[in-house]
N, C-alpha and C. Protein backbone atom coordinates (compact mmCIF):
# COMPACT_ATOMS: atom_id res chain seq x y z
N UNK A 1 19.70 17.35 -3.64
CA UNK A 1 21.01 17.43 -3.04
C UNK A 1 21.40 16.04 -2.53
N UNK A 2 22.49 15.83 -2.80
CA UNK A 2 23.07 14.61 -2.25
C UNK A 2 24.21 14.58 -1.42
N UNK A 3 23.66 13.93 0.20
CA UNK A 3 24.59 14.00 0.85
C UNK A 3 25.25 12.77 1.18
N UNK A 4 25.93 12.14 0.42
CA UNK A 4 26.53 10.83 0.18
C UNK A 4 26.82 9.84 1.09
N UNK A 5 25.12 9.68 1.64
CA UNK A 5 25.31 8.55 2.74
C UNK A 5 23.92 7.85 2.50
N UNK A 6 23.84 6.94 2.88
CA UNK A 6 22.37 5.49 2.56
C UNK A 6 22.07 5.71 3.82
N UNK A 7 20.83 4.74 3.80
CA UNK A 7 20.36 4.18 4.90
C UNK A 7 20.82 3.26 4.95
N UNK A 8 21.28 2.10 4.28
CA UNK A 8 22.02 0.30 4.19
C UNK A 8 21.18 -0.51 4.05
N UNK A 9 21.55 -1.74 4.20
CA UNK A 9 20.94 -2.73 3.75
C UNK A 9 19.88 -2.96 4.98
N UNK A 10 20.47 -3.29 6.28
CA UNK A 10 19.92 -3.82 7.46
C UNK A 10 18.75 -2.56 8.13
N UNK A 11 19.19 -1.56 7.70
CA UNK A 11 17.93 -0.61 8.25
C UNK A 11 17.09 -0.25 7.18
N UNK A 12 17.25 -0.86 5.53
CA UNK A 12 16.29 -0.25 4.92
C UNK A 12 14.66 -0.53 5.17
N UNK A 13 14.23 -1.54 5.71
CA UNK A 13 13.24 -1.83 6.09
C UNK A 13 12.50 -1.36 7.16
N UNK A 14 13.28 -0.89 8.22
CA UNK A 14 12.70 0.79 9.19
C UNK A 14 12.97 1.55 8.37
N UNK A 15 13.41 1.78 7.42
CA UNK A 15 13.03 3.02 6.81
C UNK A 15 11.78 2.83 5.92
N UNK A 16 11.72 2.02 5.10
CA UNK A 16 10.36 2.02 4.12
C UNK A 16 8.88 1.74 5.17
N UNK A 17 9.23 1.08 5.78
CA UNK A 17 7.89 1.36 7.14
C UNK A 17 7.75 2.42 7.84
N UNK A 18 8.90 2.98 7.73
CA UNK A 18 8.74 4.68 8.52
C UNK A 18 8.13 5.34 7.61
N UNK A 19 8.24 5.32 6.26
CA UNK A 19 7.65 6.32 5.48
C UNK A 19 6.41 5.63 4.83
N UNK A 20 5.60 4.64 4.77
CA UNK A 20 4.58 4.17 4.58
C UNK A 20 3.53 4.44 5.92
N UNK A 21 4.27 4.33 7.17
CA UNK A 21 3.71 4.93 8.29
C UNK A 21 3.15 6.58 8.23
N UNK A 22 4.30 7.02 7.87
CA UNK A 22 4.02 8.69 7.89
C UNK A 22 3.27 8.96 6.82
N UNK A 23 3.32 8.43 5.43
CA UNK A 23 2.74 8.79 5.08
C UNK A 23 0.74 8.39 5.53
N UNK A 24 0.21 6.95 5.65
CA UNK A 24 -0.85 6.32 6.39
C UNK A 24 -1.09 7.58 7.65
N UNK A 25 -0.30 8.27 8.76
CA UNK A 25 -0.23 8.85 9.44
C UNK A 25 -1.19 10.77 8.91
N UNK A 26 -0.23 10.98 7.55
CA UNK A 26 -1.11 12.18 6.99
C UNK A 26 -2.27 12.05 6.22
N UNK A 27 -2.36 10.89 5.71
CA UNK A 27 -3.90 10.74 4.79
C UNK A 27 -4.90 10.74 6.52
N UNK A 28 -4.52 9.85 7.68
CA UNK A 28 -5.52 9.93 8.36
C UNK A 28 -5.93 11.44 8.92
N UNK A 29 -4.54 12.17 9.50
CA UNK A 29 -4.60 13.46 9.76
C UNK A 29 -5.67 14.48 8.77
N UNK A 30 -5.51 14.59 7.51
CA UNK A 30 -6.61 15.05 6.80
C UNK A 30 -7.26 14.58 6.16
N UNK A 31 -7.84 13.52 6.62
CA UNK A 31 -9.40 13.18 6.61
C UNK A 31 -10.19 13.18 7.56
N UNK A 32 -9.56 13.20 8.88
CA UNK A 32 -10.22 13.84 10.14
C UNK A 32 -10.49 14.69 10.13
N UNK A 33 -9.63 16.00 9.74
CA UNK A 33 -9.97 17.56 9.40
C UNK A 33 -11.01 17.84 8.42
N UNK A 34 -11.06 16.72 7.61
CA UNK A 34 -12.19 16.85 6.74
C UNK A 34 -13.07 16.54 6.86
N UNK A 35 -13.73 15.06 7.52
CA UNK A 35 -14.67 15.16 7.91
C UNK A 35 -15.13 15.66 9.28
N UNK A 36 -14.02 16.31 10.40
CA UNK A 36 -14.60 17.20 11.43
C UNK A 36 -15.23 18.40 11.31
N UNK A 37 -14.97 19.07 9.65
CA UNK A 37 -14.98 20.27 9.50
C UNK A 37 -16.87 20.72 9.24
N UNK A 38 -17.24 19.18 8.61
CA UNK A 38 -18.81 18.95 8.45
C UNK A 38 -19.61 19.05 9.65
N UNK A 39 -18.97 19.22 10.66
CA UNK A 39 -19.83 19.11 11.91
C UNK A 39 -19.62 20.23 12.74
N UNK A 40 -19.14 21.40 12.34
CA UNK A 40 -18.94 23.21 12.68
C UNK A 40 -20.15 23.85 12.31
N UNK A 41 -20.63 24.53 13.34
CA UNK A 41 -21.39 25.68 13.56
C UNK A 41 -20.59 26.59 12.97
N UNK A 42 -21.23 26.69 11.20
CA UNK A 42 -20.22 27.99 10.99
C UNK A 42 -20.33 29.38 11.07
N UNK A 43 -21.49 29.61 11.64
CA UNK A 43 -21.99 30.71 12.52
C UNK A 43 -21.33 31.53 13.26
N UNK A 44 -20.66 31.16 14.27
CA UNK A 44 -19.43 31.22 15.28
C UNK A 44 -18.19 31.25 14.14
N UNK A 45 -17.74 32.92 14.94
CA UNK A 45 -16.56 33.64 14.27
C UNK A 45 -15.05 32.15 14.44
N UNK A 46 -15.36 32.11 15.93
CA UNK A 46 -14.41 31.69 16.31
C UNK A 46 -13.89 30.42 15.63
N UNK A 47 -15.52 29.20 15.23
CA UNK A 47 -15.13 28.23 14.62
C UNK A 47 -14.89 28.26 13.36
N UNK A 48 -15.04 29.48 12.38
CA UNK A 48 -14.39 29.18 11.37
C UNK A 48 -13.60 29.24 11.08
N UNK A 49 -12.51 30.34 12.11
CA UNK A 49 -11.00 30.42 11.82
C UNK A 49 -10.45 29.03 11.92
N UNK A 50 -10.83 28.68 12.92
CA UNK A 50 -10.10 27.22 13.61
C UNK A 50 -10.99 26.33 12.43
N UNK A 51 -11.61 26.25 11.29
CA UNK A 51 -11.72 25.91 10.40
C UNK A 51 -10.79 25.77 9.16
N UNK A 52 -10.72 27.18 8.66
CA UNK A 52 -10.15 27.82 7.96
C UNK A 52 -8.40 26.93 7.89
N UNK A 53 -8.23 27.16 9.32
CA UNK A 53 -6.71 26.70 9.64
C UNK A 53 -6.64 25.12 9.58
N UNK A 54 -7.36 24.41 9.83
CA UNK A 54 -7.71 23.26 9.93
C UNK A 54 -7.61 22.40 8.69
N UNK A 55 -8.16 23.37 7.51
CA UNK A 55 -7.94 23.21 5.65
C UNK A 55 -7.04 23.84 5.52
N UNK A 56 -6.17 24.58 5.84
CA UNK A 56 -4.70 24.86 5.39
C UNK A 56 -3.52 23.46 5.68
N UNK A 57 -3.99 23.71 6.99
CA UNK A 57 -3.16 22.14 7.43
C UNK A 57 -3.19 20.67 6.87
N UNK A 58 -4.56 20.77 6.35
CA UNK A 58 -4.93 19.79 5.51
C UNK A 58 -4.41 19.63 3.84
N UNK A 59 -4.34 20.85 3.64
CA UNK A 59 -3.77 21.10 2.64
C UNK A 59 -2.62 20.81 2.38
N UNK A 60 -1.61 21.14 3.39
CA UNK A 60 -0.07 21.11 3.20
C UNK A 60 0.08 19.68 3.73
N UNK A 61 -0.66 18.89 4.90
CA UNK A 61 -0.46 17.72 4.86
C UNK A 61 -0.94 16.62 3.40
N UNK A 62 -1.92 17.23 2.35
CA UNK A 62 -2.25 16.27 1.57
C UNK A 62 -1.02 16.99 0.11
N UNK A 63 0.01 17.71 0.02
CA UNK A 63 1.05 18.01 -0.61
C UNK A 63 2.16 16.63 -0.21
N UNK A 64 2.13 17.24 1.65
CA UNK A 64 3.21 16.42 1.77
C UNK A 64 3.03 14.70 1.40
N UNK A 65 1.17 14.45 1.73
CA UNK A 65 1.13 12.53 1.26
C UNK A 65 1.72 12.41 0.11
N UNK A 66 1.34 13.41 -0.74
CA UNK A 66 1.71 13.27 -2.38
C UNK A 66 2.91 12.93 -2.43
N UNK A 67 3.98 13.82 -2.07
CA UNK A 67 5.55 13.79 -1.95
C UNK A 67 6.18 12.29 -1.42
N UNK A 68 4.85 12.04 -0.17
CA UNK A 68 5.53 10.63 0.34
C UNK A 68 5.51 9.60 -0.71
N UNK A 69 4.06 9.85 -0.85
CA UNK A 69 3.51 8.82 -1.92
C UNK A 69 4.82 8.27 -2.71
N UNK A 70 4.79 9.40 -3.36
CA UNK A 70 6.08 9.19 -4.68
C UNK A 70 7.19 8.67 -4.12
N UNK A 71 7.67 8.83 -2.70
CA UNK A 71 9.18 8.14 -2.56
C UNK A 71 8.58 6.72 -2.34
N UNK A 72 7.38 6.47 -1.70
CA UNK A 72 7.55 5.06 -1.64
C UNK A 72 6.67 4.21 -3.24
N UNK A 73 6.57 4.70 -4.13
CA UNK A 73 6.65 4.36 -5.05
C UNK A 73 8.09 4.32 -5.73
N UNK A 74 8.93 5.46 -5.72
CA UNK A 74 10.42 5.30 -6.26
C UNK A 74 11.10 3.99 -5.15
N UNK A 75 10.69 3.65 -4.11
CA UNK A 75 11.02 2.52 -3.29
C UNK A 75 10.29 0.99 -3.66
N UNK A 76 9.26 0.99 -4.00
CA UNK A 76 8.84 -0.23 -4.19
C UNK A 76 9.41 -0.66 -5.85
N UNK A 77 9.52 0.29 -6.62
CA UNK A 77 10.85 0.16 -7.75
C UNK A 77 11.76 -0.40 -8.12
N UNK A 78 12.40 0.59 -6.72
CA UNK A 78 13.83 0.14 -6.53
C UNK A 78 14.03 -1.61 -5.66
N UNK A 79 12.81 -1.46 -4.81
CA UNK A 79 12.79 -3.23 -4.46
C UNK A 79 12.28 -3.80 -5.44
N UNK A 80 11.45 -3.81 -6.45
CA UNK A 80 11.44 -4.72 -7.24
C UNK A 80 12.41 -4.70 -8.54
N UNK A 81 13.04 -3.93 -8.45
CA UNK A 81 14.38 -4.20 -9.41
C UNK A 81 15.56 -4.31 -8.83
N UNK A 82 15.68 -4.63 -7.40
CA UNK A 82 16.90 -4.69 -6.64
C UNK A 82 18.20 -4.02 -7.14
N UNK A 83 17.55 -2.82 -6.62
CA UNK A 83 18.70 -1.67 -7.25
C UNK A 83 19.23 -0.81 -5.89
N UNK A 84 19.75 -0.08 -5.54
CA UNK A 84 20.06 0.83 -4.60
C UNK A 84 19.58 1.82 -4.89
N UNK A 85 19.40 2.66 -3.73
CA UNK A 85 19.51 4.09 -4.60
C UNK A 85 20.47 4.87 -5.51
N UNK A 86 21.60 4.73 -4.38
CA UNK A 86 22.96 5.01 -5.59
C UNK A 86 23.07 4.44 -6.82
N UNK A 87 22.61 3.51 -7.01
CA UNK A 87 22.59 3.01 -8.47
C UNK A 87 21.50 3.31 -9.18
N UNK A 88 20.37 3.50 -8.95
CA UNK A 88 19.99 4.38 -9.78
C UNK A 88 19.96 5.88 -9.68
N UNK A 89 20.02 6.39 -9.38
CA UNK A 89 21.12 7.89 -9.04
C UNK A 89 22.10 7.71 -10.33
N UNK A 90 22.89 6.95 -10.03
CA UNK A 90 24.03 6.68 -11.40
C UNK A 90 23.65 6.19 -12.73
N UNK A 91 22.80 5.26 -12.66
CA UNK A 91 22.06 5.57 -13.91
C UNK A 91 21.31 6.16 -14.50
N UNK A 92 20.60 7.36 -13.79
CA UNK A 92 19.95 8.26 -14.39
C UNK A 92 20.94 9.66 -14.12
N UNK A 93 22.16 9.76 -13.95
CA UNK A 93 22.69 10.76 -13.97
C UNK A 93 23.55 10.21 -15.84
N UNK A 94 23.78 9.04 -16.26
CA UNK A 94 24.39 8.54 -17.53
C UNK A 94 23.26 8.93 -18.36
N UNK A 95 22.14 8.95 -18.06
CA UNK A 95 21.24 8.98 -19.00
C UNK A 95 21.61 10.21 -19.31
């Protein structure tokens, strides 16, 4: 969906650090969960739920790195072909 507004020129650079952040932010988030999960008594009912949930979260956070991943790859792209987004938007809508 396109809601026909940019980020601009002068803030694109908080933006591509915001999302290189967030994404750096979820790879650390589940790899903590992953390697905390090695160190559960899985004996205890209680710790495996809070396990269990722990790899779900991990899960949907290592979907969402993926997703980031890819915009800041469609971003380092678009900076090295000094394109906008709208412009390529428009050229792959001609295609």
């Amino acid at each position: 969906m396109w809601f026909n507004n940019c980020v601009g020129g002068r803030n694109y650079w908080f933006f591509f650090v915001s999302i290189v952040a967030t994404f750096a932010y979820s790879l650390v988030v589940a790899l903590h969960v992953a390697l905390a999960s090695f160190k559960v008594n899985f004996g205890d009912n209680g710790q495996l739920v809070k396990i269990v949930l722990s790899w779900i979260i991990a899960v949907v956070l290592a979907v969402f790195g993926f997703l980031i991943i890819n915009l800041i790859i469609l971003h380092i792209y678009l900076l090295a072909t000094q394109q906008t987004t709208y412009q390529f938007l428009q050229r792959k809508k001609k295609e």
